[in-house]
PDB file of N, CA and C in Angstrom:
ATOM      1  N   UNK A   1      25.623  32.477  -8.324  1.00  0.00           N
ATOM      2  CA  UNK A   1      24.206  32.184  -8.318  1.00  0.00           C
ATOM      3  C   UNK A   1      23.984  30.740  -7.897  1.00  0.00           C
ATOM      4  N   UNK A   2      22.866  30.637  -6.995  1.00  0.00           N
ATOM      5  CA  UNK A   2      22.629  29.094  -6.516  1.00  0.00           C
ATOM      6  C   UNK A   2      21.347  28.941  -7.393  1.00  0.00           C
ATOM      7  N   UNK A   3      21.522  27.213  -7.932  1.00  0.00           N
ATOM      8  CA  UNK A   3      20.316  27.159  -8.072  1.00  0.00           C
ATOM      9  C   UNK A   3      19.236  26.270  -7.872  1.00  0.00           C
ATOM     10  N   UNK A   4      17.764  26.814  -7.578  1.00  0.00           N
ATOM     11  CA  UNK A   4      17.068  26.040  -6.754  1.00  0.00           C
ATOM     12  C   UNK A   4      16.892  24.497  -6.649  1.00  0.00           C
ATOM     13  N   UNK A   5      16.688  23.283  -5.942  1.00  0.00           N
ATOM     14  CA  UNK A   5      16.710  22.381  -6.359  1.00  0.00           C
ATOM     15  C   UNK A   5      15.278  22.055  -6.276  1.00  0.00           C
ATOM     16  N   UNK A   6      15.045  21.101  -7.565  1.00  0.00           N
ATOM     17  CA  UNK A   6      13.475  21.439  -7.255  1.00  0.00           C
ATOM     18  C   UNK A   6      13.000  19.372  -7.511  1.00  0.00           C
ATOM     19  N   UNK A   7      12.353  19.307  -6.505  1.00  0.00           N
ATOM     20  CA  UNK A   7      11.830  17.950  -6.193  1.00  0.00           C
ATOM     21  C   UNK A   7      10.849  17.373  -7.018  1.00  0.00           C
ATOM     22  N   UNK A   8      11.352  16.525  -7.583  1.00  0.00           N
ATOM     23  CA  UNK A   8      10.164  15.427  -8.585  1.00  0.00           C
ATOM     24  C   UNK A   8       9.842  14.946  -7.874  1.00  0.00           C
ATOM     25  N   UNK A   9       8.599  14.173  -8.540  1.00  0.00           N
ATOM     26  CA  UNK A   9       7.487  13.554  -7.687  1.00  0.00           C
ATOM     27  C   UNK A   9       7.858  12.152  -6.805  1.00  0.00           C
ATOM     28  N   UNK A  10       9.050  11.811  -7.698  1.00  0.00           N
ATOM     29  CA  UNK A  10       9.248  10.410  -7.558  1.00  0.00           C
ATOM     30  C   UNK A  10      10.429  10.604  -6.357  1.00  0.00           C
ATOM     31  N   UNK A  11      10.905  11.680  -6.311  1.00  0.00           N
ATOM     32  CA  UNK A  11      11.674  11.899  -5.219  1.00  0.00           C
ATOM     33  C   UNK A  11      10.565  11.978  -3.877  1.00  0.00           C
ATOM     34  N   UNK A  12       9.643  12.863  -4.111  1.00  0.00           N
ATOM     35  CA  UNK A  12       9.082  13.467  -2.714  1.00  0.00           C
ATOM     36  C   UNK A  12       8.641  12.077  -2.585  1.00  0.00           C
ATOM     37  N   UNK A  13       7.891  10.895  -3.330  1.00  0.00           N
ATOM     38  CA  UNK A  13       7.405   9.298  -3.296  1.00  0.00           C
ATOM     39  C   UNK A  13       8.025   8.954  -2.636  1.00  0.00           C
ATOM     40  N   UNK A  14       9.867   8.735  -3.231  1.00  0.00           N
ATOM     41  CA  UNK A  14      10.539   7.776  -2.231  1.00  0.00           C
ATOM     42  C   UNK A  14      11.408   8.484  -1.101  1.00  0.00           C
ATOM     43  N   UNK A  15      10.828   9.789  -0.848  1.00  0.00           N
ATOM     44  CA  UNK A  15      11.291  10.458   0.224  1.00  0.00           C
ATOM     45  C   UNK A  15      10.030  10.140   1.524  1.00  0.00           C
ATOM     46  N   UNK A  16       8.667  10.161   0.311  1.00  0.00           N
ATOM     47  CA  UNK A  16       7.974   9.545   1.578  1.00  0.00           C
ATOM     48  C   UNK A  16       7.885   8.257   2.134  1.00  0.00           C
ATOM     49  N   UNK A  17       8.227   7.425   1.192  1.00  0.00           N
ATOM     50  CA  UNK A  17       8.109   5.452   1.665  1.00  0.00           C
ATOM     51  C   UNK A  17       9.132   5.774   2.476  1.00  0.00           C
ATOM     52  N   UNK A  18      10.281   6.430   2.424  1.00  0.00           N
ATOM     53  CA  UNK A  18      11.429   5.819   2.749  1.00  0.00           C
ATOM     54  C   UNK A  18      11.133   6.576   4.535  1.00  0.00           C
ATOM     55  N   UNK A  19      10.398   7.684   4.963  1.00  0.00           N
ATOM     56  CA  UNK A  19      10.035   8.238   5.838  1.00  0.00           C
ATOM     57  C   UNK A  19       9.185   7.266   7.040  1.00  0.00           C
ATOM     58  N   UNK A  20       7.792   6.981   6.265  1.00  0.00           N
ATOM     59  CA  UNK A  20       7.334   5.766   6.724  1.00  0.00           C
ATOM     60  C   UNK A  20       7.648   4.788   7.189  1.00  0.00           C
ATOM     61  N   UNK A  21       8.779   4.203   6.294  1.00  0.00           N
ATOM     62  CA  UNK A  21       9.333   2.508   6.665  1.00  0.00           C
ATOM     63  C   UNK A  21      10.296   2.799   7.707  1.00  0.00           C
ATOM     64  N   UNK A  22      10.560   4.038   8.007  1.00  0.00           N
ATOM     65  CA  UNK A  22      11.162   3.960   9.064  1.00  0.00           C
ATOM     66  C   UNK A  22      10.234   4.511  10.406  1.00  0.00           C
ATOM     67  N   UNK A  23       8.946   4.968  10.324  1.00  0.00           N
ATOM     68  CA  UNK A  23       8.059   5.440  11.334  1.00  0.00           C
ATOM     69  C   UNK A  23       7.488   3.835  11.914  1.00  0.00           C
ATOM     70  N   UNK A  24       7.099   3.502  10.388  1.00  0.00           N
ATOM     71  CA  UNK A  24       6.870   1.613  10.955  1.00  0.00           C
ATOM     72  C   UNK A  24       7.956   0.898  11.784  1.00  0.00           C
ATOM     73  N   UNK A  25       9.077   0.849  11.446  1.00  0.00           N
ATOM     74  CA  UNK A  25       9.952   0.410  12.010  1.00  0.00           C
ATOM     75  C   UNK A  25      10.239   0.965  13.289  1.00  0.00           C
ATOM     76  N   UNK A  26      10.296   1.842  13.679  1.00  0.00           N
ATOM     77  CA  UNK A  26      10.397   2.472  14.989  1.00  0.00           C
ATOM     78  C   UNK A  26       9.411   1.970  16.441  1.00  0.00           C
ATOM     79  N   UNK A  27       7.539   1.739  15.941  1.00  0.00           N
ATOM     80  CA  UNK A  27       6.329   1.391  16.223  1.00  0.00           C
ATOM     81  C   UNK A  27       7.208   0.186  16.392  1.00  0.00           C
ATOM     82  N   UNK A  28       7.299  -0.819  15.707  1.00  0.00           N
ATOM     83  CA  UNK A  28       7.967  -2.197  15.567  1.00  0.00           C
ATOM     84  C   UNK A  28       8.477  -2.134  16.556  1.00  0.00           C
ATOM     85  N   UNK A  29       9.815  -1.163  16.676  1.00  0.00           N
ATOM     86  CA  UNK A  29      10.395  -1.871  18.026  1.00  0.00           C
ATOM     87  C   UNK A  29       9.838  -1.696  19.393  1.00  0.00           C
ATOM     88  N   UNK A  30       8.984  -0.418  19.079  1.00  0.00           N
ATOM     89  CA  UNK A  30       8.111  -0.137  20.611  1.00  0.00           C
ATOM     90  C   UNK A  30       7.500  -1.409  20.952  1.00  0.00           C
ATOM     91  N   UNK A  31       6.729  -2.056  19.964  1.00  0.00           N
ATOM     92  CA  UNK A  31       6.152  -3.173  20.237  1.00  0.00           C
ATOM     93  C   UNK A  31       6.964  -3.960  20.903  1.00  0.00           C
ATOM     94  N   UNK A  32       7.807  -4.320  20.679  1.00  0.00           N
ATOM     95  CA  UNK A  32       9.055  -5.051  21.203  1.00  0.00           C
ATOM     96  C   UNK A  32       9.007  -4.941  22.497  1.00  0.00           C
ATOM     97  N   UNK A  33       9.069  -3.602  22.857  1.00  0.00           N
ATOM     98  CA  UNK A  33       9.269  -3.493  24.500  1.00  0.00           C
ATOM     99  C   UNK A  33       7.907  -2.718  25.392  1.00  0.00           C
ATOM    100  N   UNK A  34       6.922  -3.009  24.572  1.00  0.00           N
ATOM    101  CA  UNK A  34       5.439  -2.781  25.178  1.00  0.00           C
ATOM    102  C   UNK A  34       4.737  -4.283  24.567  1.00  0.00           C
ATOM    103  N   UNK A  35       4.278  -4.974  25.535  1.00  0.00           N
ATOM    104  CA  UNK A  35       3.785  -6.010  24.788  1.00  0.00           C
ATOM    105  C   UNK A  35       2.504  -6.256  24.589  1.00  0.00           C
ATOM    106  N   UNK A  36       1.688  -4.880  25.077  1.00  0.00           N
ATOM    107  CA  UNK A  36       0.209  -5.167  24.561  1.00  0.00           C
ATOM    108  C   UNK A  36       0.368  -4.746  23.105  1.00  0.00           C
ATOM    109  N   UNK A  37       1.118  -4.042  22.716  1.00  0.00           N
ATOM    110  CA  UNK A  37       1.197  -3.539  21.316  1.00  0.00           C
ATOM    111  C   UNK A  37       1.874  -4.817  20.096  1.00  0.00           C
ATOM    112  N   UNK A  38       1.365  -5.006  19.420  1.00  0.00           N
ATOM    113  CA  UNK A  38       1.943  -5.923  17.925  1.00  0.00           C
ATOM    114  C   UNK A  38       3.162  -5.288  17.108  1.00  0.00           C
ATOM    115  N   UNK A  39       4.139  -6.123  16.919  1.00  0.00           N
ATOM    116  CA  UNK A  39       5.555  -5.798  16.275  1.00  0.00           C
ATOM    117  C   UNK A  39       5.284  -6.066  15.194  1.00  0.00           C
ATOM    118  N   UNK A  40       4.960  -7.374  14.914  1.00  0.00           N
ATOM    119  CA  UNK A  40       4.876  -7.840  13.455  1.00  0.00           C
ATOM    120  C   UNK A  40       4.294  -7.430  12.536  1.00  0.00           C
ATOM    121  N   UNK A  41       3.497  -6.620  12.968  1.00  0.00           N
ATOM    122  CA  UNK A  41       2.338  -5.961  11.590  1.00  0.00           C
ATOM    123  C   UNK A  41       3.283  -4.451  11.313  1.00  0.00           C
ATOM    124  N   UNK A  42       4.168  -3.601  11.888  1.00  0.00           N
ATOM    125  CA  UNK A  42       4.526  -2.949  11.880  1.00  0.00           C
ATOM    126  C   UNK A  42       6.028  -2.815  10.626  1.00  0.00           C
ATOM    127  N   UNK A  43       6.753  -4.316  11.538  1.00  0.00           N
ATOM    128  CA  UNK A  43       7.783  -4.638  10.586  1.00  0.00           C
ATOM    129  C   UNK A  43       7.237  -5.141   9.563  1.00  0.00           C
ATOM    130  N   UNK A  44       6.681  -5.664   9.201  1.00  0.00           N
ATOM    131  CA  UNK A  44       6.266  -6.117   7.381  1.00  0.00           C
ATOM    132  C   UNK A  44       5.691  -4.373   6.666  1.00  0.00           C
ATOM    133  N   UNK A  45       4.826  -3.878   7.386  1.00  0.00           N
ATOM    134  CA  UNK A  45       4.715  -2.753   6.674  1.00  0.00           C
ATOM    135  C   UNK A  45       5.872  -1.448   6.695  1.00  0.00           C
ATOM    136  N   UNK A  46       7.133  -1.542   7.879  1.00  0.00           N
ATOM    137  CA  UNK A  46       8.473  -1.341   7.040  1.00  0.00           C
ATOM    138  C   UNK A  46       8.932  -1.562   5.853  1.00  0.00           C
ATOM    139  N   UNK A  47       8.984  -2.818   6.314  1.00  0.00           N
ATOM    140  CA  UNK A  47       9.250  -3.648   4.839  1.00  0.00           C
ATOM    141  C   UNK A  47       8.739  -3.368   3.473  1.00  0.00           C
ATOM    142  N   UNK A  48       7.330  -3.435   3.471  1.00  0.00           N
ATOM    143  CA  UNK A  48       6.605  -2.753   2.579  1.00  0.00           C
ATOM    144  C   UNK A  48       7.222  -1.376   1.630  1.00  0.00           C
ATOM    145  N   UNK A  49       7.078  -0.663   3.034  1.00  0.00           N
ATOM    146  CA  UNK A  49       7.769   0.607   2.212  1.00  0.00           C
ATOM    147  C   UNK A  49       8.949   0.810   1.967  1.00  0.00           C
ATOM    148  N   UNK A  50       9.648   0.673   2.745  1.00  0.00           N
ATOM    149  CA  UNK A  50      11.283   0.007   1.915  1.00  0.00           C
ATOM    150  C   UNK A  50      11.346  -0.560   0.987  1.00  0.00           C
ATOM    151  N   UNK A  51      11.073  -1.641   0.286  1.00  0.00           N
ATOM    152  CA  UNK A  51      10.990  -2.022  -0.436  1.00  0.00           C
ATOM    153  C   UNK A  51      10.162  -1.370  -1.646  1.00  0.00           C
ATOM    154  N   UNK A  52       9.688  -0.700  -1.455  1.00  0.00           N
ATOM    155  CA  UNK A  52       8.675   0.232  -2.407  1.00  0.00           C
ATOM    156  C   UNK A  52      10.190   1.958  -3.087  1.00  0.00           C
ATOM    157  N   UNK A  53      10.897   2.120  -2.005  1.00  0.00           N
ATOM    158  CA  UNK A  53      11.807   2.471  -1.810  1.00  0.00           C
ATOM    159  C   UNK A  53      12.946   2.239  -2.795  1.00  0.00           C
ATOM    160  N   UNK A  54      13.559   0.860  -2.534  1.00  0.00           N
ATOM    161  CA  UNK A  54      14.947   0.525  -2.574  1.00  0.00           C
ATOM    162  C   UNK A  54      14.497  -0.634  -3.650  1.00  0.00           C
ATOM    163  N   UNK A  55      14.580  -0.755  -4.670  1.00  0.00           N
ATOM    164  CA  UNK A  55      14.392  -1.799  -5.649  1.00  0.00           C
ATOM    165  C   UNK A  55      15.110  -3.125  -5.822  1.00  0.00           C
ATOM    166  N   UNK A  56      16.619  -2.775  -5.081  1.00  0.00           N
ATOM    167  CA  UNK A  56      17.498  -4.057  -4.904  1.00  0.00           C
ATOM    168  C   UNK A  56      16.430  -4.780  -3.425  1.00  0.00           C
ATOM    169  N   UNK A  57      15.690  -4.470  -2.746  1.00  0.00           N
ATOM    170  CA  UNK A  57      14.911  -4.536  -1.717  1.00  0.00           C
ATOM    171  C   UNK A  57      13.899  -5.269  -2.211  1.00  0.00           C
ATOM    172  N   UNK A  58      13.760  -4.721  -2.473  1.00  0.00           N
ATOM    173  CA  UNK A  58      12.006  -5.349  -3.879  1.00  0.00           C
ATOM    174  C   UNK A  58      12.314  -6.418  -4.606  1.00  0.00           C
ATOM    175  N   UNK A  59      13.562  -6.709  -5.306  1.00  0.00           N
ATOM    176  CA  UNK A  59      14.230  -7.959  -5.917  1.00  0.00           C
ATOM    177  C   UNK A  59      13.946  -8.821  -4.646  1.00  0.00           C
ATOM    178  N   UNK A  60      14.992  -8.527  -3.447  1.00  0.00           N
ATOM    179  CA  UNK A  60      15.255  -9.952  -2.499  1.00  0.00           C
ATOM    180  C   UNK A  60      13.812 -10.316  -1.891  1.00  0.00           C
ATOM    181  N   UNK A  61      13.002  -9.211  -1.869  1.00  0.00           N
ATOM    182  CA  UNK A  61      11.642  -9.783  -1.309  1.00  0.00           C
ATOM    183  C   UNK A  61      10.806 -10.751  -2.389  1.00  0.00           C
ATOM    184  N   UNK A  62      11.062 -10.428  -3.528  1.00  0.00           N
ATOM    185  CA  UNK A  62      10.621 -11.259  -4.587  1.00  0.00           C
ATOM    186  C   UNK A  62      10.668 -12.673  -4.637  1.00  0.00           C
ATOM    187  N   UNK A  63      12.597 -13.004  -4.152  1.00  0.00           N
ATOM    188  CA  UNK A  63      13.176 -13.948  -4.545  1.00  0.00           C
ATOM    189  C   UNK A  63      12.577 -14.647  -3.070  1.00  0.00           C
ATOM    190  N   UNK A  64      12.376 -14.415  -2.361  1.00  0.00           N
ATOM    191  CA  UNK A  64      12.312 -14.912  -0.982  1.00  0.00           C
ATOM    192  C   UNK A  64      10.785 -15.571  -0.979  1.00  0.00           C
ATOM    193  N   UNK A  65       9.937 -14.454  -1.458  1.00  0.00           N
ATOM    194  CA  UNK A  65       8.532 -15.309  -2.125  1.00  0.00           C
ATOM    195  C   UNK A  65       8.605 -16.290  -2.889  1.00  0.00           C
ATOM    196  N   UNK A  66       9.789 -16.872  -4.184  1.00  0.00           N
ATOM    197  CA  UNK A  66       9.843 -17.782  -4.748  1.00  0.00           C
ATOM    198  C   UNK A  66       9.735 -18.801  -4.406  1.00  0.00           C
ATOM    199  N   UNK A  67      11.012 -18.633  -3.131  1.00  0.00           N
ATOM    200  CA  UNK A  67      11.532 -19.659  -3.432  1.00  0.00           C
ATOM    201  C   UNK A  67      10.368 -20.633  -1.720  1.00  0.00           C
ATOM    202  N   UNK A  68       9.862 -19.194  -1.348  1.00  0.00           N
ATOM    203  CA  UNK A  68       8.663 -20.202   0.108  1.00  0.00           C
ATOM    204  C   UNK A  68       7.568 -20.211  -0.654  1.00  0.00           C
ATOM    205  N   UNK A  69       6.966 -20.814  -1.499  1.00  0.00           N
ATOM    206  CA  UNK A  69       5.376 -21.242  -2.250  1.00  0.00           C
ATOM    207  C   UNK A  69       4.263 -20.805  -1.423  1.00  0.00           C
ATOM    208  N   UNK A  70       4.218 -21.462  -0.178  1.00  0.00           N
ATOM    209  CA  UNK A  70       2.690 -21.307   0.416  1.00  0.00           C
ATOM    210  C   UNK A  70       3.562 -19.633   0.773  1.00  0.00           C
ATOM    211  N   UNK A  71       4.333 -19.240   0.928  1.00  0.00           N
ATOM    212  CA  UNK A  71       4.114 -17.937   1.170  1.00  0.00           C
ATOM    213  C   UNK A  71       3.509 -16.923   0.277  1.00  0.00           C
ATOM    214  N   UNK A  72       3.952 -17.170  -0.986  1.00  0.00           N
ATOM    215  CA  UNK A  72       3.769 -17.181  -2.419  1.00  0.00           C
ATOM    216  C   UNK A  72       2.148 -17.160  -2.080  1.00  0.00           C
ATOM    217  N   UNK A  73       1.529 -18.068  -2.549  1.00  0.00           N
ATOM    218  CA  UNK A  73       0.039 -18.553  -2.712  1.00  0.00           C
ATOM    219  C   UNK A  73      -0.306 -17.861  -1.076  1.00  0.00           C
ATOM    220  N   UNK A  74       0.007 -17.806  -0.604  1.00  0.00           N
ATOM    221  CA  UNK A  74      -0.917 -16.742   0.394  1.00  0.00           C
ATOM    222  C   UNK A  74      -0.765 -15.169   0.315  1.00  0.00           C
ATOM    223  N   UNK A  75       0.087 -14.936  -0.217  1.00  0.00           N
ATOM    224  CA  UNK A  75       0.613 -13.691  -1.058  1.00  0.00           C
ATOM    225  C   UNK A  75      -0.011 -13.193  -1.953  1.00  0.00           C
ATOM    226  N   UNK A  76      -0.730 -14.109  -2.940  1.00  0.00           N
ATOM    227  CA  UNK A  76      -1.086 -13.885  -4.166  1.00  0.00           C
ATOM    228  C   UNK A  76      -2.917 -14.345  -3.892  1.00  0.00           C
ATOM    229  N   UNK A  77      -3.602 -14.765  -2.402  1.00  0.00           N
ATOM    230  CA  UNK A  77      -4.800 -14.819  -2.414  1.00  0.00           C
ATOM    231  C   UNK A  77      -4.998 -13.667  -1.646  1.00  0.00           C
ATOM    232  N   UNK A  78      -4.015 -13.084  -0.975  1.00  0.00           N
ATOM    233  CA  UNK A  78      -4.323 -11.624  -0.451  1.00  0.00           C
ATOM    234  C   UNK A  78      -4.310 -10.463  -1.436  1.00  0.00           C
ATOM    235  N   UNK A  79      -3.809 -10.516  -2.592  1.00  0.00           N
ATOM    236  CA  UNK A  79      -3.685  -9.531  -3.366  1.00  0.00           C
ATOM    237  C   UNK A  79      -5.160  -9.503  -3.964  1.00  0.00           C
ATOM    238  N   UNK A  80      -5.442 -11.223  -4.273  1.00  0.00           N
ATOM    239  CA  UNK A  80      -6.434 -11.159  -5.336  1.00  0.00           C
ATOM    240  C   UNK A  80      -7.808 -10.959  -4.438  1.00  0.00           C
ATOM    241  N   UNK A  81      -7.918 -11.306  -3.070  1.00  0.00           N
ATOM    242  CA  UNK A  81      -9.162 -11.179  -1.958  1.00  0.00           C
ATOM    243  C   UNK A  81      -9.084  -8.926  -2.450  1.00  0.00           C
ATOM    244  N   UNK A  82      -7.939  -8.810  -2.182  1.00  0.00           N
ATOM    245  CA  UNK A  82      -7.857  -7.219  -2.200  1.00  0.00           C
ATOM    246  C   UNK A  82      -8.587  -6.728  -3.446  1.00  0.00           C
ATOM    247  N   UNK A  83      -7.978  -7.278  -4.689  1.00  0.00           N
ATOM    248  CA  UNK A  83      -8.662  -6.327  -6.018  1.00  0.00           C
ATOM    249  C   UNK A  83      -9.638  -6.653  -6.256  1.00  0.00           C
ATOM    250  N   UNK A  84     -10.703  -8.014  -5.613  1.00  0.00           N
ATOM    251  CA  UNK A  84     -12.210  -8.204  -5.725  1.00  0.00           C
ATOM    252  C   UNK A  84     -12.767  -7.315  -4.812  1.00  0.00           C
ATOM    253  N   UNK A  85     -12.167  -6.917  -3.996  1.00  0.00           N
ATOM    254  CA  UNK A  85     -13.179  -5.849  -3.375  1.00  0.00           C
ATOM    255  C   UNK A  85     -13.343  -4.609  -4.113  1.00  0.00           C
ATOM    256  N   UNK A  86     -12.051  -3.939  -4.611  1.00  0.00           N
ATOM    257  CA  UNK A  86     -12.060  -3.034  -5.047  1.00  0.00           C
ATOM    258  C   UNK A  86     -12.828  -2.813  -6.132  1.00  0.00           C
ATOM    259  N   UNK A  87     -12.920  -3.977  -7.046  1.00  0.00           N
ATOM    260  CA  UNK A  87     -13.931  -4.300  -8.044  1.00  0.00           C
ATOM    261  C   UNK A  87     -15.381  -4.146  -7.409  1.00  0.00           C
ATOM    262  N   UNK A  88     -15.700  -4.369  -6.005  1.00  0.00           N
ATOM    263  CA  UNK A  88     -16.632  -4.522  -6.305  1.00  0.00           C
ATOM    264  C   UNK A  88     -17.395  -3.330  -5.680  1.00  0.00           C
ATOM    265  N   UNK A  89     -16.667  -2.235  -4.777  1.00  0.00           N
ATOM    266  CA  UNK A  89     -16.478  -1.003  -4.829  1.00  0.00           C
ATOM    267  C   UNK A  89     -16.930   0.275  -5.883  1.00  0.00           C
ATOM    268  N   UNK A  90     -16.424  -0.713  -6.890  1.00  0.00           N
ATOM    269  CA  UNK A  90     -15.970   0.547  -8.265  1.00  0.00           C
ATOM    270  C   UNK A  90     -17.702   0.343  -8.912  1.00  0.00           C
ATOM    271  N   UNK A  91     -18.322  -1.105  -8.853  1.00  0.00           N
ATOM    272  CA  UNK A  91     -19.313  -1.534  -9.617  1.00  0.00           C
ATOM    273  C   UNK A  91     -20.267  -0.890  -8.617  1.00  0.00           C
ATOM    274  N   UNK A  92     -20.534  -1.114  -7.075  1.00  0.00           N
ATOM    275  CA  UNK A  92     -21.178  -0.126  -6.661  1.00  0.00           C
ATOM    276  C   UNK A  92     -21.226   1.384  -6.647  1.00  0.00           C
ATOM    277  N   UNK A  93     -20.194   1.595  -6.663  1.00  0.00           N
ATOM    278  CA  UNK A  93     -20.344   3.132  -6.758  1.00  0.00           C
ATOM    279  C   UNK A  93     -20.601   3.493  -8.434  1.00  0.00           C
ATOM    280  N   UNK A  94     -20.783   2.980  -9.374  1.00  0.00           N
ATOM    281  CA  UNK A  94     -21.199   2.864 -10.665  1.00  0.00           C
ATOM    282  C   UNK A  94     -22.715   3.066 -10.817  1.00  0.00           C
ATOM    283  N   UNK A  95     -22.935   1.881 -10.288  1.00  0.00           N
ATOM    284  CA  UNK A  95     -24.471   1.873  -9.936  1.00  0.00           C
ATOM    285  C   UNK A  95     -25.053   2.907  -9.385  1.00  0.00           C
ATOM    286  N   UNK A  96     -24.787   3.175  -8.077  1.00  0.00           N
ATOM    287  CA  UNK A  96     -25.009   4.370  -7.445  1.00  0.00           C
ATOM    288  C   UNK A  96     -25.100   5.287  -8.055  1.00  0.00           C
ATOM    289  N   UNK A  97     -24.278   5.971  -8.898  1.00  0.00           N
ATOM    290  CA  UNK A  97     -23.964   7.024  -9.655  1.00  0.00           C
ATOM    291  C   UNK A  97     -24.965   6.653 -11.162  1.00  0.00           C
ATOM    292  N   UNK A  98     -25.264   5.696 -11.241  1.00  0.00           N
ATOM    293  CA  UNK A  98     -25.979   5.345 -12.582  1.00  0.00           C
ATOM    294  C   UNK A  98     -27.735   6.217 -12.292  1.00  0.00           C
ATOM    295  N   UNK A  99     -28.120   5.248 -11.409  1.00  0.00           N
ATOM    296  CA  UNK A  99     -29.365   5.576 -10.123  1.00  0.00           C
ATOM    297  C   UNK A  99     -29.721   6.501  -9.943  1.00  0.00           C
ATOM    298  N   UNK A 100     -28.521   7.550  -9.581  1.00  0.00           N
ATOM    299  CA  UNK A 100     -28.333   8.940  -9.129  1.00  0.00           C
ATOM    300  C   UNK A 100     -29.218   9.522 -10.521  1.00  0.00           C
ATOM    301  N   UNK A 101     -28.138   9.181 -11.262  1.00  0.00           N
ATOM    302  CA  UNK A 101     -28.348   9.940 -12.727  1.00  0.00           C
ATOM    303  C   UNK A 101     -29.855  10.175 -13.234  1.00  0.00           C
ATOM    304  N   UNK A 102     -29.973   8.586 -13.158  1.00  0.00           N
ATOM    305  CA  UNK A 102     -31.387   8.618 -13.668  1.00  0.00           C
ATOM    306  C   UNK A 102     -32.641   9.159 -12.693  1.00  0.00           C
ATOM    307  N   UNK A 103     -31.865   9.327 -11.476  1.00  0.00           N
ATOM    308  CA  UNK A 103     -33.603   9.570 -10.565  1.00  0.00           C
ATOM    309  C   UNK A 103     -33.424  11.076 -10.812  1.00  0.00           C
ATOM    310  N   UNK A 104     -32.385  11.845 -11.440  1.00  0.00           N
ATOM    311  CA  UNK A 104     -32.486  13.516 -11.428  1.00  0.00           C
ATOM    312  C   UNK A 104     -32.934  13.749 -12.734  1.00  0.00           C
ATOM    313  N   UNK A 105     -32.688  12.832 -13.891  1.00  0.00           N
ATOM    314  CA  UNK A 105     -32.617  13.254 -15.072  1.00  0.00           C
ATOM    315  C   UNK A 105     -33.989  13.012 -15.205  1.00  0.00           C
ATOM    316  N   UNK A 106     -34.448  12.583 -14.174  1.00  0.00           N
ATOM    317  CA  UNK A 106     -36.457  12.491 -15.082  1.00  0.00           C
ATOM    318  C   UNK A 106     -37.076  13.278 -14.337  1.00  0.00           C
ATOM    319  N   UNK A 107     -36.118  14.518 -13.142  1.00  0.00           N
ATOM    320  CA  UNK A 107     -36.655  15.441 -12.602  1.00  0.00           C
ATOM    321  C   UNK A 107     -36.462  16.759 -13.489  1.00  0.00           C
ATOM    322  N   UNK A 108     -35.590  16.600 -14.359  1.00  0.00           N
ATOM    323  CA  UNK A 108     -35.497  17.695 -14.629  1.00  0.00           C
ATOM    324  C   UNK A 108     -35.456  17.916 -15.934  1.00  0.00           C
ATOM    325  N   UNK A 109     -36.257  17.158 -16.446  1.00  0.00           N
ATOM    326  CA  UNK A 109     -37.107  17.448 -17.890  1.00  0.00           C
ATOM    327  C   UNK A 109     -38.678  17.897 -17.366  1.00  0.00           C
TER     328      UNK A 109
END
């Protein structure tokens, strides 16, 4: 009797980063040898997912942020530019949905 092997989530996850970082990487090198096309945005978002991937990966990218600061601090104003939007996303669509609420709920009494 065989038996089935059956895929956790965290497998099909790092079956998919690990899929990606190499679709990025591939784009990357096209860029390379098409030059209206951009390499660099391609290889960091390799990187990205590799590292999302491979955790000894995720360490050296860590350490590599340490130890360059302004890379660091530009690292860490892109994250934080990122979760104010999202914040402010979440508070509109709150509202919205608040609005909503109330312009039906005094229709339908």
């Amino acid at each position: 009797m065989t038996q089935a092997h059956t895929r956790t989530p965290i497998h099909a996850r790092r079956t998919r980063n690990i899929l990606l970082g190499v679709l990025f990487f591939i784009l990357g090198v096209i860029g390379i040898l098409i030059p209206v096309m951009p390499q660099v945005v391609f290889f960091l978002m390799s990187l990205v997912f590799f590292s999302m991937a491979f955790p000894s990966l995720r360490r050296r990218v860590r350490r590599f942020r340490k130890r360059h600061p302004s890379l660091e601090r530009a690292y860490v104003k892109w994250r934080e530019r990122g979760r104010k939007k999202r914040q402010e996303l979440i508070r509109k669509a709150r509202k919205l949905r608040h609005d909503f609420e109330e312009r039906f709920d005094g229709h339908a009494r």
